[in-house]
PDB file of N, CA and C in Angstrom:
ATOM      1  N   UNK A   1     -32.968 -38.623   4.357  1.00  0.00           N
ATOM      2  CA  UNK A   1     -32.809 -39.389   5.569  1.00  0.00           C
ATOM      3  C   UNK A   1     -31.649 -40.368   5.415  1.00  0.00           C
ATOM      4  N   UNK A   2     -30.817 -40.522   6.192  1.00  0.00           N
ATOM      5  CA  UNK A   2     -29.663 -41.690   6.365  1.00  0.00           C
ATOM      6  C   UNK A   2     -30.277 -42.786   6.575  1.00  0.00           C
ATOM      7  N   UNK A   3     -29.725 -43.523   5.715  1.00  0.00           N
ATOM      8  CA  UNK A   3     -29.593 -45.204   5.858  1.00  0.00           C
ATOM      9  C   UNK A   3     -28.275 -45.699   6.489  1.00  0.00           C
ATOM     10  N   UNK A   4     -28.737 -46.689   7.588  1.00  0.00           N
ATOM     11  CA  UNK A   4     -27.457 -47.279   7.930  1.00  0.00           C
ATOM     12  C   UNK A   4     -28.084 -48.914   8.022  1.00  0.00           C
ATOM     13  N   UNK A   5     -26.788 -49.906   7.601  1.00  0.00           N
ATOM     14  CA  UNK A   5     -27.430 -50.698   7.700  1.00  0.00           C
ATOM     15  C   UNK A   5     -25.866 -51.637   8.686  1.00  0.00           C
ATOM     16  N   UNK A   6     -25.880 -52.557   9.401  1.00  0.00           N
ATOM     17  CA  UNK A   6     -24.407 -52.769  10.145  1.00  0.00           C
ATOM     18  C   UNK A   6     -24.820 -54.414   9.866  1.00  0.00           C
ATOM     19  N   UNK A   7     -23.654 -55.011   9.385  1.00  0.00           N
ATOM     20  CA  UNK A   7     -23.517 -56.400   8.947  1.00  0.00           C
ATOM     21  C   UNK A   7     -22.051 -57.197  10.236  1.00  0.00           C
ATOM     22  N   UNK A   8     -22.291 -57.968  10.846  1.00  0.00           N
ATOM     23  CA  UNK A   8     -21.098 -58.908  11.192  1.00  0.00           C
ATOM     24  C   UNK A   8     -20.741 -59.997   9.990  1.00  0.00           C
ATOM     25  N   UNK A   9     -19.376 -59.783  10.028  1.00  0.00           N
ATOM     26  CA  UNK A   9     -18.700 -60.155   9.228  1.00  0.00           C
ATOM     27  C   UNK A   9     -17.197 -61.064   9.597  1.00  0.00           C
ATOM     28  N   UNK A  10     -16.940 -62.196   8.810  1.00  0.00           N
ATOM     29  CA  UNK A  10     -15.799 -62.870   9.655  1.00  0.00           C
ATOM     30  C   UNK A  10     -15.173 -62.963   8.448  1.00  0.00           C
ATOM     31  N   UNK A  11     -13.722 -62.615   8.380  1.00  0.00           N
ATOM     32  CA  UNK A  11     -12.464 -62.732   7.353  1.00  0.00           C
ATOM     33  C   UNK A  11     -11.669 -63.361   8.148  1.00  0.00           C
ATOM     34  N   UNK A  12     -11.532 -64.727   7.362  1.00  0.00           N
ATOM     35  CA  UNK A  12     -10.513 -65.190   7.980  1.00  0.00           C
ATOM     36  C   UNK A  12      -9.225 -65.394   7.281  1.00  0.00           C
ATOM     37  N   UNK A  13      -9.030 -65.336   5.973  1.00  0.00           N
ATOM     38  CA  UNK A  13      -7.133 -65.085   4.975  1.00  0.00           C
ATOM     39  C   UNK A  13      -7.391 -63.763   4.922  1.00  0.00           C
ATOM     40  N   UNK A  14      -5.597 -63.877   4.414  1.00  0.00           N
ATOM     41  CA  UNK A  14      -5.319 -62.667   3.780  1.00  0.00           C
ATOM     42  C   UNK A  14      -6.380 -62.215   2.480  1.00  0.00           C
ATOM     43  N   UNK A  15      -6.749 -63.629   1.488  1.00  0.00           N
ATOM     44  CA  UNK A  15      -7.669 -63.671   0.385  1.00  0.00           C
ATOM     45  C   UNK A  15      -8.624 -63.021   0.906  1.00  0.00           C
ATOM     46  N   UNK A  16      -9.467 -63.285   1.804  1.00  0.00           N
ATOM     47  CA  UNK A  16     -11.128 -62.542   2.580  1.00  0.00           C
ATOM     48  C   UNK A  16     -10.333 -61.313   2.460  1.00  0.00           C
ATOM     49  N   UNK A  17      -9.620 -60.869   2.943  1.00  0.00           N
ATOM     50  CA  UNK A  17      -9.717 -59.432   3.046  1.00  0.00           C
ATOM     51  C   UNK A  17      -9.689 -58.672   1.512  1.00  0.00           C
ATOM     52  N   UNK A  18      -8.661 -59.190   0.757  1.00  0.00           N
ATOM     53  CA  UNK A  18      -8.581 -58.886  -0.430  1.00  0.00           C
ATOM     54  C   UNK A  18      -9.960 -58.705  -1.170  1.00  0.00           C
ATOM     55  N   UNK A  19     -10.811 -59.518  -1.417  1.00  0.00           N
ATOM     56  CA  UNK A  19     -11.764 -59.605  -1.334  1.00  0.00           C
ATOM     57  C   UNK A  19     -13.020 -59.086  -1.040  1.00  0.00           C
ATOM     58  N   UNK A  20     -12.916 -58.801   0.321  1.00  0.00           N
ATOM     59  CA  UNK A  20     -13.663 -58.024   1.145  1.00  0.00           C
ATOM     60  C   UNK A  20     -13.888 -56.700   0.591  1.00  0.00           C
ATOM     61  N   UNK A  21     -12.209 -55.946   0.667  1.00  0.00           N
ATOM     62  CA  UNK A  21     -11.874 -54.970   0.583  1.00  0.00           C
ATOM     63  C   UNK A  21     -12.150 -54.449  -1.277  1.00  0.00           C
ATOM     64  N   UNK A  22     -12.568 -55.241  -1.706  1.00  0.00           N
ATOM     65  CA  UNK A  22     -12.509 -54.796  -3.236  1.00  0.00           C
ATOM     66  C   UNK A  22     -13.828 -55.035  -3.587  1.00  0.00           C
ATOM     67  N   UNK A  23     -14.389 -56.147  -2.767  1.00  0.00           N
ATOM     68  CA  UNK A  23     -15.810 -55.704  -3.197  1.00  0.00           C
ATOM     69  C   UNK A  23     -16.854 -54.291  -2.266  1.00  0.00           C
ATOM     70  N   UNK A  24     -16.329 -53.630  -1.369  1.00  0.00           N
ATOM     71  CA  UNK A  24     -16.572 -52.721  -0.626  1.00  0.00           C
ATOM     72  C   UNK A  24     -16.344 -51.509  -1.860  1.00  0.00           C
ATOM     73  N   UNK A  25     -15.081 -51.470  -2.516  1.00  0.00           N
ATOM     74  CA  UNK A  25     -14.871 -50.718  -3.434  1.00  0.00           C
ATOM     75  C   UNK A  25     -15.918 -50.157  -4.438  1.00  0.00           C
ATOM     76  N   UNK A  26     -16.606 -51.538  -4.557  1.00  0.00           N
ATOM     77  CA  UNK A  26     -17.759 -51.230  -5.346  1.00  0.00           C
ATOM     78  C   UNK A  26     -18.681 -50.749  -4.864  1.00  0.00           C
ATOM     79  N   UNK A  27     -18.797 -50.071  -3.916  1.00  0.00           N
ATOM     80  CA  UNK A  27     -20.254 -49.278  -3.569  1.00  0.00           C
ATOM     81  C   UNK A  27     -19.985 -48.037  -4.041  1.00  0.00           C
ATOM     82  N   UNK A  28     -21.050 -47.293  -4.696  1.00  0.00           N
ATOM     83  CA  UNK A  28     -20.676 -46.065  -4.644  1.00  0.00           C
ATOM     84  C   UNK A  28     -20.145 -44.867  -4.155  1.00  0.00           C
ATOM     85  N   UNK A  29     -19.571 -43.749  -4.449  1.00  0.00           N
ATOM     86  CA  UNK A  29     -19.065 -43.009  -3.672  1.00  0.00           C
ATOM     87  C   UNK A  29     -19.613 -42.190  -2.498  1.00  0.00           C
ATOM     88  N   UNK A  30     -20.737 -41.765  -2.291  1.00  0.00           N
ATOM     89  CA  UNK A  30     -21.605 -41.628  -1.379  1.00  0.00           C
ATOM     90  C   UNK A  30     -21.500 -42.562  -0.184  1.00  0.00           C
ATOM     91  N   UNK A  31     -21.481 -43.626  -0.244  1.00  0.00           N
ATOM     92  CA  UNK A  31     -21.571 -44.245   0.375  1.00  0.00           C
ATOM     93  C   UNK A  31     -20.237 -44.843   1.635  1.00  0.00           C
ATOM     94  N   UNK A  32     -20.422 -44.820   2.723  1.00  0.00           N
ATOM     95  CA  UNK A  32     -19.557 -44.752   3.561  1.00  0.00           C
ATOM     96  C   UNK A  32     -19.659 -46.356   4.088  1.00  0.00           C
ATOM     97  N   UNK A  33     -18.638 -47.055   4.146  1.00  0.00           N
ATOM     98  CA  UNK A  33     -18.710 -48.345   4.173  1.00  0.00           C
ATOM     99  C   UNK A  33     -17.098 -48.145   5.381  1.00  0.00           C
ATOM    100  N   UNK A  34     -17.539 -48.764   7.036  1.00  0.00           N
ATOM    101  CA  UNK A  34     -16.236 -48.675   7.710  1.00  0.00           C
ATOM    102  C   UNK A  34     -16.381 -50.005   8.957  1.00  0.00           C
ATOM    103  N   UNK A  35     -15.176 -50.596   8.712  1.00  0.00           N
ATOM    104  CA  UNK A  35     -14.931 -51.768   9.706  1.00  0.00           C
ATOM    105  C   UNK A  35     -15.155 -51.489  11.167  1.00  0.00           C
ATOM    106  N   UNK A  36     -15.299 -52.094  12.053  1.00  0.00           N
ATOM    107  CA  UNK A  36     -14.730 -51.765  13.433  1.00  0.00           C
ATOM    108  C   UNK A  36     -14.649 -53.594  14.108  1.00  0.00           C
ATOM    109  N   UNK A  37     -14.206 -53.093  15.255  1.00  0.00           N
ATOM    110  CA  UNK A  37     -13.680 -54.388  16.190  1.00  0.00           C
ATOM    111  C   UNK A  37     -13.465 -53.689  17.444  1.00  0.00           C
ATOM    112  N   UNK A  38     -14.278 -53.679  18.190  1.00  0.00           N
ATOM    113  CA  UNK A  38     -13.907 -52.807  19.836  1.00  0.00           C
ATOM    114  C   UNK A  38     -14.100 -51.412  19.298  1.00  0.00           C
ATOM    115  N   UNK A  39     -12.799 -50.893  19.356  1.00  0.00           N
ATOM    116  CA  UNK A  39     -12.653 -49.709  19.386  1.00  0.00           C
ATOM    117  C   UNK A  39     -12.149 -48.542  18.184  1.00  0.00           C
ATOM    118  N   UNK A  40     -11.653 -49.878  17.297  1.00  0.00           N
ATOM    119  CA  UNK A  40     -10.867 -49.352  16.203  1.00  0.00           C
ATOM    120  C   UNK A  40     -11.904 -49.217  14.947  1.00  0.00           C
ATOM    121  N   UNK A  41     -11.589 -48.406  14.435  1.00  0.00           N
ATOM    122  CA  UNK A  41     -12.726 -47.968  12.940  1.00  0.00           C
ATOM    123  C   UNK A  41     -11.843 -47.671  11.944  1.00  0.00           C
ATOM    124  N   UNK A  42     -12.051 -48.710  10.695  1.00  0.00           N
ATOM    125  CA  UNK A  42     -11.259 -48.392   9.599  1.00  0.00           C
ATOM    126  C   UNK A  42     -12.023 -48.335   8.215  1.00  0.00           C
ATOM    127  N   UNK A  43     -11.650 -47.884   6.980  1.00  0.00           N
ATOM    128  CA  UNK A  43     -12.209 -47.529   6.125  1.00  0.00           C
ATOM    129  C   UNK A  43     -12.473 -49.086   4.996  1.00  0.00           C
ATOM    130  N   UNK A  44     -13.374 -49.329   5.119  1.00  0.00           N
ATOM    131  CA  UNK A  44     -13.456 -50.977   4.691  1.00  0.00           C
ATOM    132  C   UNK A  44     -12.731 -51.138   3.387  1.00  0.00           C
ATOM    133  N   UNK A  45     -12.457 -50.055   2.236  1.00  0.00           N
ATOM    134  CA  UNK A  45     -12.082 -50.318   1.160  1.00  0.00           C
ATOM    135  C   UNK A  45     -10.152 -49.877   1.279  1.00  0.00           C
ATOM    136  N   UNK A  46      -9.932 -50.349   2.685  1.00  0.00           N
ATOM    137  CA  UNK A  46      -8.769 -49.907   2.775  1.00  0.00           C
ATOM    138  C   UNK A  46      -8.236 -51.644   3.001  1.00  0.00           C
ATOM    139  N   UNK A  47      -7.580 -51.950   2.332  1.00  0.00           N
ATOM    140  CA  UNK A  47      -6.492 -53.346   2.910  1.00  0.00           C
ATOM    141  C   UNK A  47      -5.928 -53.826   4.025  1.00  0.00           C
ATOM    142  N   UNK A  48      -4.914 -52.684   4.145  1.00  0.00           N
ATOM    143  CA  UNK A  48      -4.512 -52.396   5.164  1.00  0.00           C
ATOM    144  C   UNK A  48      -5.403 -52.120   6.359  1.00  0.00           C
ATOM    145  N   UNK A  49      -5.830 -50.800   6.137  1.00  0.00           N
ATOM    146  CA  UNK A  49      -6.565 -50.694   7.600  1.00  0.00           C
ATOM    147  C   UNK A  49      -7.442 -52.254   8.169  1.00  0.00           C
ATOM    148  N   UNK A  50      -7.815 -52.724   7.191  1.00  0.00           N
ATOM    149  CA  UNK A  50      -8.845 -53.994   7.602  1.00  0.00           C
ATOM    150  C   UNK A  50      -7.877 -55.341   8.506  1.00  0.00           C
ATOM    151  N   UNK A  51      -6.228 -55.142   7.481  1.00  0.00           N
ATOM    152  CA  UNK A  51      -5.505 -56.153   8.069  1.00  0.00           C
ATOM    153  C   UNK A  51      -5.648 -55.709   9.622  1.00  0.00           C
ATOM    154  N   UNK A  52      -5.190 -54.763   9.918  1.00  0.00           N
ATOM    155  CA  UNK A  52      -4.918 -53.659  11.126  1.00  0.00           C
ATOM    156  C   UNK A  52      -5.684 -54.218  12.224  1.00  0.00           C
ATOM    157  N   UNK A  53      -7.281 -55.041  12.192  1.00  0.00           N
ATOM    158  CA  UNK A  53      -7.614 -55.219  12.884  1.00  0.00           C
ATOM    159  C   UNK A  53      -7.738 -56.885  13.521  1.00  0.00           C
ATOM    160  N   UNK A  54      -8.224 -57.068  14.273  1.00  0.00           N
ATOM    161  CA  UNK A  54      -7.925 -58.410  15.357  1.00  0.00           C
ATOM    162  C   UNK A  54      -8.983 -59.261  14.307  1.00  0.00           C
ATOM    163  N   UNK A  55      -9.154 -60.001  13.378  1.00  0.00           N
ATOM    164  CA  UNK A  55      -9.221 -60.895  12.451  1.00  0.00           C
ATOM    165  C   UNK A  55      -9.955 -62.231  13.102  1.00  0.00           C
ATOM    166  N   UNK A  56      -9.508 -61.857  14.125  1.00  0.00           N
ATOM    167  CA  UNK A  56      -9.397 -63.967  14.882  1.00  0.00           C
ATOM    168  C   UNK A  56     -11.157 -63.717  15.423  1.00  0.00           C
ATOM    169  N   UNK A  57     -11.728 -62.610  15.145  1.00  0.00           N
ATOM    170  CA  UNK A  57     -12.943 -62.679  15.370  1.00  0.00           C
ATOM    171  C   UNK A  57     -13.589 -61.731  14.648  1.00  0.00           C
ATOM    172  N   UNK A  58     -15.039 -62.114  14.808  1.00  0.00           N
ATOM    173  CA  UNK A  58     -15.871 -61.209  13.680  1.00  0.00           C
ATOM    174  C   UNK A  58     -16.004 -59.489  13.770  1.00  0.00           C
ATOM    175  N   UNK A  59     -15.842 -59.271  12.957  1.00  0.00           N
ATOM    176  CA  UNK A  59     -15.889 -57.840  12.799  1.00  0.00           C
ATOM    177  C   UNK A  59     -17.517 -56.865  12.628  1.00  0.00           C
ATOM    178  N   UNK A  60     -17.738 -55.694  13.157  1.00  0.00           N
ATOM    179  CA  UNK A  60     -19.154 -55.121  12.547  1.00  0.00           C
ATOM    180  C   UNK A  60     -18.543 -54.086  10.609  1.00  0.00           C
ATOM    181  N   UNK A  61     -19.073 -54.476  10.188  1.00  0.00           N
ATOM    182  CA  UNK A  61     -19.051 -53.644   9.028  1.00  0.00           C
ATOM    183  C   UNK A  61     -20.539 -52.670   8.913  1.00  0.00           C
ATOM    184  N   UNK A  62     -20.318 -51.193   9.003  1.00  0.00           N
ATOM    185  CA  UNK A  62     -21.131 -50.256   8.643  1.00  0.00           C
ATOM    186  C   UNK A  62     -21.444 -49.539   7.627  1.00  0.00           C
ATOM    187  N   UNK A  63     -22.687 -49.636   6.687  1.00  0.00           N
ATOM    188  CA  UNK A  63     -22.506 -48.886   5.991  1.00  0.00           C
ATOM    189  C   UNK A  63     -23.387 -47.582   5.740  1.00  0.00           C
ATOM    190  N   UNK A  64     -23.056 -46.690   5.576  1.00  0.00           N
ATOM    191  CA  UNK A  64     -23.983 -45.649   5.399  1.00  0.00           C
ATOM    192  C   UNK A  64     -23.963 -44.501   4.122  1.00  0.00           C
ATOM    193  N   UNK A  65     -25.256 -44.125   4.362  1.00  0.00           N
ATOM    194  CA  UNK A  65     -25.460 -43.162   3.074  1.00  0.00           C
ATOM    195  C   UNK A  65     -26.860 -42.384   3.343  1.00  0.00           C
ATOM    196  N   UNK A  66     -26.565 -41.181   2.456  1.00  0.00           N
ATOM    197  CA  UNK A  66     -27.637 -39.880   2.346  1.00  0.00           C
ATOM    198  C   UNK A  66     -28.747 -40.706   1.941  1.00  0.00           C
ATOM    199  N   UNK A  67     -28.980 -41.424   0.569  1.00  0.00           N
ATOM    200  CA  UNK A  67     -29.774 -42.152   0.345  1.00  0.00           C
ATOM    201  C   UNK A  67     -30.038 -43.177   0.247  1.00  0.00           C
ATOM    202  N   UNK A  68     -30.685 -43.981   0.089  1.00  0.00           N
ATOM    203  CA  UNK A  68     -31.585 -45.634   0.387  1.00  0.00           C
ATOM    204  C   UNK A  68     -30.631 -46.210   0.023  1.00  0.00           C
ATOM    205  N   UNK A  69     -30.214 -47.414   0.618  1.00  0.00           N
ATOM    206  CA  UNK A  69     -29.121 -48.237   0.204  1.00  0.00           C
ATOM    207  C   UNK A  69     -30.243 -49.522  -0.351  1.00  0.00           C
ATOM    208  N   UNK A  70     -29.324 -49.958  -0.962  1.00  0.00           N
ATOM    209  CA  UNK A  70     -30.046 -50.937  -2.424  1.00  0.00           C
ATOM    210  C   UNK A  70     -29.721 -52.467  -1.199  1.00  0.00           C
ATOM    211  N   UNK A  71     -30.356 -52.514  -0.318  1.00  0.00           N
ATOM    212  CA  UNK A  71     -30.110 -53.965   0.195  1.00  0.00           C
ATOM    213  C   UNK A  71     -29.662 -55.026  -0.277  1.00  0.00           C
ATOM    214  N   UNK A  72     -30.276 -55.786  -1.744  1.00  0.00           N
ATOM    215  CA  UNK A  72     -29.974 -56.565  -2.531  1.00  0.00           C
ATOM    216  C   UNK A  72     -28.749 -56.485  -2.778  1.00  0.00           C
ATOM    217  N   UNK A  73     -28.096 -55.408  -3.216  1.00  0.00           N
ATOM    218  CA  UNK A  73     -26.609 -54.780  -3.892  1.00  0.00           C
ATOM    219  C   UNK A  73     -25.583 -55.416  -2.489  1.00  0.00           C
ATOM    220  N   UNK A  74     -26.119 -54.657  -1.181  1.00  0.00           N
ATOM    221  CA  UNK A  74     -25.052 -55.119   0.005  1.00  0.00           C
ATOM    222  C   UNK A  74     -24.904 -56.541   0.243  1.00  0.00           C
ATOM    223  N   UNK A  75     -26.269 -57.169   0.369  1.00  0.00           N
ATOM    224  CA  UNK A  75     -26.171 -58.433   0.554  1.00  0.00           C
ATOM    225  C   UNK A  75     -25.496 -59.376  -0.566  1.00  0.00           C
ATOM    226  N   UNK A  76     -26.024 -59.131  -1.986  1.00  0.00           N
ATOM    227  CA  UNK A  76     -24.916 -59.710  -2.516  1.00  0.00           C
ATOM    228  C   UNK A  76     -23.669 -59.309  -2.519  1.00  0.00           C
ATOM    229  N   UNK A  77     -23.258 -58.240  -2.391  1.00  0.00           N
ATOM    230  CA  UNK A  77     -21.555 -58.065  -2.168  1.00  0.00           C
ATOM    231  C   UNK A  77     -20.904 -58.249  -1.291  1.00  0.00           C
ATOM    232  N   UNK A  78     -21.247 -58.463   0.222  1.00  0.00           N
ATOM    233  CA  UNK A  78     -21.461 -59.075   1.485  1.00  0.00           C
ATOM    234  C   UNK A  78     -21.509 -60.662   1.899  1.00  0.00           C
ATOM    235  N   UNK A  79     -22.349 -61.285   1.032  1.00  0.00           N
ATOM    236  CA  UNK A  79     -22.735 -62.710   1.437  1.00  0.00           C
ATOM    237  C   UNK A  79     -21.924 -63.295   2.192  1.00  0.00           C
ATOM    238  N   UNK A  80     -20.924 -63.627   1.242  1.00  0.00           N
ATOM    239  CA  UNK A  80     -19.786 -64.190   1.315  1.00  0.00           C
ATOM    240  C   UNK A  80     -19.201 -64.375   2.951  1.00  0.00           C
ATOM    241  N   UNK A  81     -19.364 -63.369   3.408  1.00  0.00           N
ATOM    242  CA  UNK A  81     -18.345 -63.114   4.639  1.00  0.00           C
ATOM    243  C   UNK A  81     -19.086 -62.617   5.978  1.00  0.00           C
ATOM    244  N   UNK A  82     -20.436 -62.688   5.709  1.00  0.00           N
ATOM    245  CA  UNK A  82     -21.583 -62.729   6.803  1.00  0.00           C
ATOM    246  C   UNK A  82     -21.601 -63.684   7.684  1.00  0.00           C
ATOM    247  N   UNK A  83     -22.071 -63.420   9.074  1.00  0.00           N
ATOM    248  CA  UNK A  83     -21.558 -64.384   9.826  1.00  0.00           C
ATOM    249  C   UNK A  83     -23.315 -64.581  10.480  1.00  0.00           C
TER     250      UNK A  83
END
Protein backbone atom coordinates (compact mmCIF):
# COMPACT_ATOMS: atom_id res chain seq x y z
CA UNK A 1 0.00 0.00 0.00
CA UNK A 2 1.35 3.68 -0.68
CA UNK A 3 2.14 6.01 1.89
CA UNK A 4 1.85 9.57 1.24
CA UNK A 5 2.38 11.93 3.67
CA UNK A 6 2.29 16.12 2.33
CA UNK A 7 4.13 18.65 4.70
CA UNK A 8 3.90 22.75 4.11
CA UNK A 9 6.98 24.03 4.16
CA UNK A 10 8.53 27.71 4.06
CA UNK A 11 12.29 28.35 2.67
CA UNK A 12 13.12 31.43 2.92
CA UNK A 13 17.48 31.80 1.78
CA UNK A 14 19.25 30.49 -0.61
CA UNK A 15 20.80 28.43 2.77
CA UNK A 16 16.94 26.77 3.39
CA UNK A 17 17.06 25.50 0.19
CA UNK A 18 20.49 24.15 0.33
CA UNK A 19 19.50 22.56 3.15
CA UNK A 20 16.25 21.54 2.38
CA UNK A 21 17.42 20.05 -0.66
CA UNK A 22 20.18 17.86 0.97
CA UNK A 23 18.36 16.77 3.66
CA UNK A 24 15.54 15.39 1.17
CA UNK A 25 18.61 13.59 -0.29
CA UNK A 26 18.59 11.56 2.56
CA UNK A 27 15.54 9.64 2.16
CA UNK A 28 15.87 6.63 0.58
CA UNK A 29 15.69 5.73 -2.89
CA UNK A 30 12.24 4.43 -3.05
CA UNK A 31 11.08 7.11 -1.89
CA UNK A 32 9.66 9.98 -3.94
CA UNK A 33 9.98 13.28 -2.20
CA UNK A 34 8.51 16.43 -4.79
CA UNK A 35 7.92 20.24 -4.18
CA UNK A 36 4.98 22.03 -5.63
CA UNK A 37 3.56 25.71 -5.45
CA UNK A 38 0.30 26.11 -7.69
CA UNK A 39 1.08 24.35 -10.47
CA UNK A 40 4.66 23.61 -10.71
CA UNK A 41 6.15 20.15 -9.34
CA UNK A 42 9.75 19.73 -8.79
CA UNK A 43 11.98 17.04 -7.56
CA UNK A 44 12.78 18.20 -3.88
CA UNK A 45 16.39 16.86 -3.95
CA UNK A 46 16.90 19.06 -6.89
CA UNK A 47 18.41 22.80 -6.00
CA UNK A 48 17.59 24.18 -8.70
CA UNK A 49 14.27 22.97 -9.45
CA UNK A 50 13.30 24.13 -5.73
CA UNK A 51 15.01 27.66 -6.51
CA UNK A 52 12.60 27.57 -9.69
CA UNK A 53 9.78 28.04 -7.53
CA UNK A 54 7.89 31.28 -6.01
CA UNK A 55 9.77 31.06 -2.44
CA UNK A 56 7.98 34.26 -1.07
CA UNK A 57 5.45 31.68 0.10
CA UNK A 58 5.04 28.30 1.53
CA UNK A 59 5.42 25.48 -0.48
CA UNK A 60 3.52 21.68 -0.21
CA UNK A 61 6.32 19.09 -0.05
CA UNK A 62 5.13 15.38 -0.94
CA UNK A 63 6.40 12.47 -0.08
CA UNK A 64 5.73 9.10 -1.18
CA UNK A 65 6.56 5.48 -1.14
CA UNK A 66 5.61 1.65 -1.78
CA UNK A 67 6.26 1.24 1.85
CA UNK A 68 5.54 2.79 5.38
CA UNK A 69 7.33 5.88 5.69
CA UNK A 70 9.22 6.13 9.07
CA UNK A 71 7.33 9.45 10.27
CA UNK A 72 9.89 10.16 12.95
CA UNK A 73 12.74 10.05 10.08
CA UNK A 74 10.46 12.88 7.95
CA UNK A 75 9.69 14.91 10.75
CA UNK A 76 13.04 15.11 11.93
CA UNK A 77 14.50 15.87 8.55
CA UNK A 78 11.66 18.30 7.90
CA UNK A 79 11.33 20.20 11.23
CA UNK A 80 13.24 22.78 10.43
CA UNK A 81 11.23 24.27 7.61
CA UNK A 82 7.58 23.25 8.61
CA UNK A 83 5.28 25.81 8.67
Amino acid sequence: MESIVRKTIKLITPQDVKEFCFAASELPRNVSAIVSHNEIRVDAKSILGVLSLNLSEPVILTVTSEDNLNMNRLDHLFKEWEV
